[in-house]
Protein backbone atom coordinates (compact mmCIF):
# COMPACT_ATOMS: atom_id res chain seq x y z
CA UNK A 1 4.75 -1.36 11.61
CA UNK A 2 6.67 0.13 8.84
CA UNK A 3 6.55 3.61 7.36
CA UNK A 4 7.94 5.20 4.09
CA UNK A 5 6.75 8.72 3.68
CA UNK A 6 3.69 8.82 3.29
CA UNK A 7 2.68 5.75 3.17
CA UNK A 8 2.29 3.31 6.65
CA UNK A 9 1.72 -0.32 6.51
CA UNK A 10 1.03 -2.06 8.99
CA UNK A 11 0.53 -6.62 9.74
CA UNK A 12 -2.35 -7.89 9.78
CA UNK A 13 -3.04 -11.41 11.47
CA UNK A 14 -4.50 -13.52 9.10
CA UNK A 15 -7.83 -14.27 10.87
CA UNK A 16 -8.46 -10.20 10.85
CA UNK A 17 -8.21 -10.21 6.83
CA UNK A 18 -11.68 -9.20 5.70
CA UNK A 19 -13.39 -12.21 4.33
CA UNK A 20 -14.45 -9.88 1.24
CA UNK A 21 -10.54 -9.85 0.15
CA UNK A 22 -10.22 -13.42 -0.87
CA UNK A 23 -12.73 -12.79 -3.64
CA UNK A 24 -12.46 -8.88 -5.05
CA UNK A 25 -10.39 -8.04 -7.44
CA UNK A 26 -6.79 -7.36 -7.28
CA UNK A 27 -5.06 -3.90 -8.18
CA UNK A 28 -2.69 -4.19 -11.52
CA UNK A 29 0.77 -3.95 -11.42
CA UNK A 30 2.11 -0.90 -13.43
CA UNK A 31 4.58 -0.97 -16.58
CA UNK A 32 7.29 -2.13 -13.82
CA UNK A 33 5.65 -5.16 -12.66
CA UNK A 34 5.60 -3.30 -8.84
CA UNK A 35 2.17 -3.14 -6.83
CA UNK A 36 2.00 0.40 -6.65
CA UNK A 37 0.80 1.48 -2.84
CA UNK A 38 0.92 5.26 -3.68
CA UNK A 39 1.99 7.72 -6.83
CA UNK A 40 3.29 10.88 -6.48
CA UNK A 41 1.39 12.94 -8.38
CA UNK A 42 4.01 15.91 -8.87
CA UNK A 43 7.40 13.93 -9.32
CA UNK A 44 6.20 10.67 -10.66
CA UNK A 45 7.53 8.55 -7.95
CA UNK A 46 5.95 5.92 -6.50
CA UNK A 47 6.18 3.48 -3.64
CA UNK A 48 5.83 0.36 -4.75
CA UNK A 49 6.42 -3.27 -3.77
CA UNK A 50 8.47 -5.98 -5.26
CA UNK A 51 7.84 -9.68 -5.42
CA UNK A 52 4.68 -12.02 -5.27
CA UNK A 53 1.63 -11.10 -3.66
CA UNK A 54 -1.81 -9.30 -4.49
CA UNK A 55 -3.24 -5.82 -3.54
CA UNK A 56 -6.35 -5.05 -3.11
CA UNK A 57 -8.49 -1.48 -2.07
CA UNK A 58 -10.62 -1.43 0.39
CA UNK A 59 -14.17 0.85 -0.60
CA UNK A 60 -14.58 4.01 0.11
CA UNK A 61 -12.71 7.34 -0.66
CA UNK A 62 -9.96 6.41 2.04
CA UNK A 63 -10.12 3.00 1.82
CA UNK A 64 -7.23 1.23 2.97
CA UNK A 65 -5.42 -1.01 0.68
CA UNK A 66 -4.48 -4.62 1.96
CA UNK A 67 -1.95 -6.55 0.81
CA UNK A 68 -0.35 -9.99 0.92
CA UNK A 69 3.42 -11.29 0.32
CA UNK A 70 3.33 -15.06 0.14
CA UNK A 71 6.31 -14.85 0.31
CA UNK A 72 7.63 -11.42 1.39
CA UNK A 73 8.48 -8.59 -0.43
CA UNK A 74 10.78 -5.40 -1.04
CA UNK A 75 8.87 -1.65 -0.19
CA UNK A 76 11.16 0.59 -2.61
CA UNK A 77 10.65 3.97 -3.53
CA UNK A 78 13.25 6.69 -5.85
CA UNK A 79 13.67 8.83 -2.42
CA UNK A 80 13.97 6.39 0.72
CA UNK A 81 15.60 3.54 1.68
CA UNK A 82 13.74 0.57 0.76
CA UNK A 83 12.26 -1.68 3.05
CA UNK A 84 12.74 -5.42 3.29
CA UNK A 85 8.75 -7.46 4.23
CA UNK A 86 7.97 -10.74 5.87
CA UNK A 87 5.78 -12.61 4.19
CA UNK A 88 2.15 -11.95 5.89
CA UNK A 89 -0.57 -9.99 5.25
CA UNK A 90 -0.96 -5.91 5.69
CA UNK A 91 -3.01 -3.00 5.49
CA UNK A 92 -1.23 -0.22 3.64
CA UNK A 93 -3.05 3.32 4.88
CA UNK A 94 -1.72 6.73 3.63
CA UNK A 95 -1.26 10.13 5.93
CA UNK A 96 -4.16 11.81 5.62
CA UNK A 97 -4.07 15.90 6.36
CA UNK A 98 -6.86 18.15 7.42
CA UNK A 99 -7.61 21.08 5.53
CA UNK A 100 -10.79 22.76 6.99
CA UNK A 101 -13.97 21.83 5.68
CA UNK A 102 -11.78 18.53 4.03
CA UNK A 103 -9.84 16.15 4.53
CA UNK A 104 -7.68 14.78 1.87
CA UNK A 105 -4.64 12.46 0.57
CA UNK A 106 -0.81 13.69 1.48
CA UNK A 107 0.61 13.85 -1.82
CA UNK A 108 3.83 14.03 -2.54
């Protein structure tokens, strides 16, 4: 498991990959080329990954987002270290707070 921040991602074994993944459609890349796993919505910031792969969200309001690094990938962000990925597959899930009567997205 690996966390930055907010954001936790965690391997997958490749026979637990949905079978709905291979076919949906993959998230962008921003401006940067990066796969953007979260934004920070006050300073701009986002963590992002470097190198080949394809992300893709999961339904729903909390969906997780999986991704896969063919071959591996760089986790770097403007505030923490960056962190180095094998290549594999991975569910990327951000901390979620309760508020009561909610539930919502940690934003940074």
């Amino acid at each position: 498991m690996y966390r930055q921040g907010d954001v936790l991602i965690v391997p997958v074994a490749e026979e637990s990959v949905p079978a709905h993944v291979a076919d949906a459609p993959a998230e962008s890349r921003d401006t940067r080329g990066r796969l953007v796993l979260a934004l920070g919505e006050v300073t701009g910031h986002a963590h992002a990954v470097l190198g080949a792969g394809r992300l893709v969200r999961e339904p729903g309001p909390f969906g997780p987002l999986v991704l896969h690094l063919p071959k591996g990938g760089k986790v770097v962000h403007e505030e923490h270290a960056a962190i180095d990925l094998p290549r594999g597959w991975y569910r990327v899930i951000r901390q979620r707070e309760y508020l009561p009567g909610a539930v919502r997205i940690v934003a940074d």
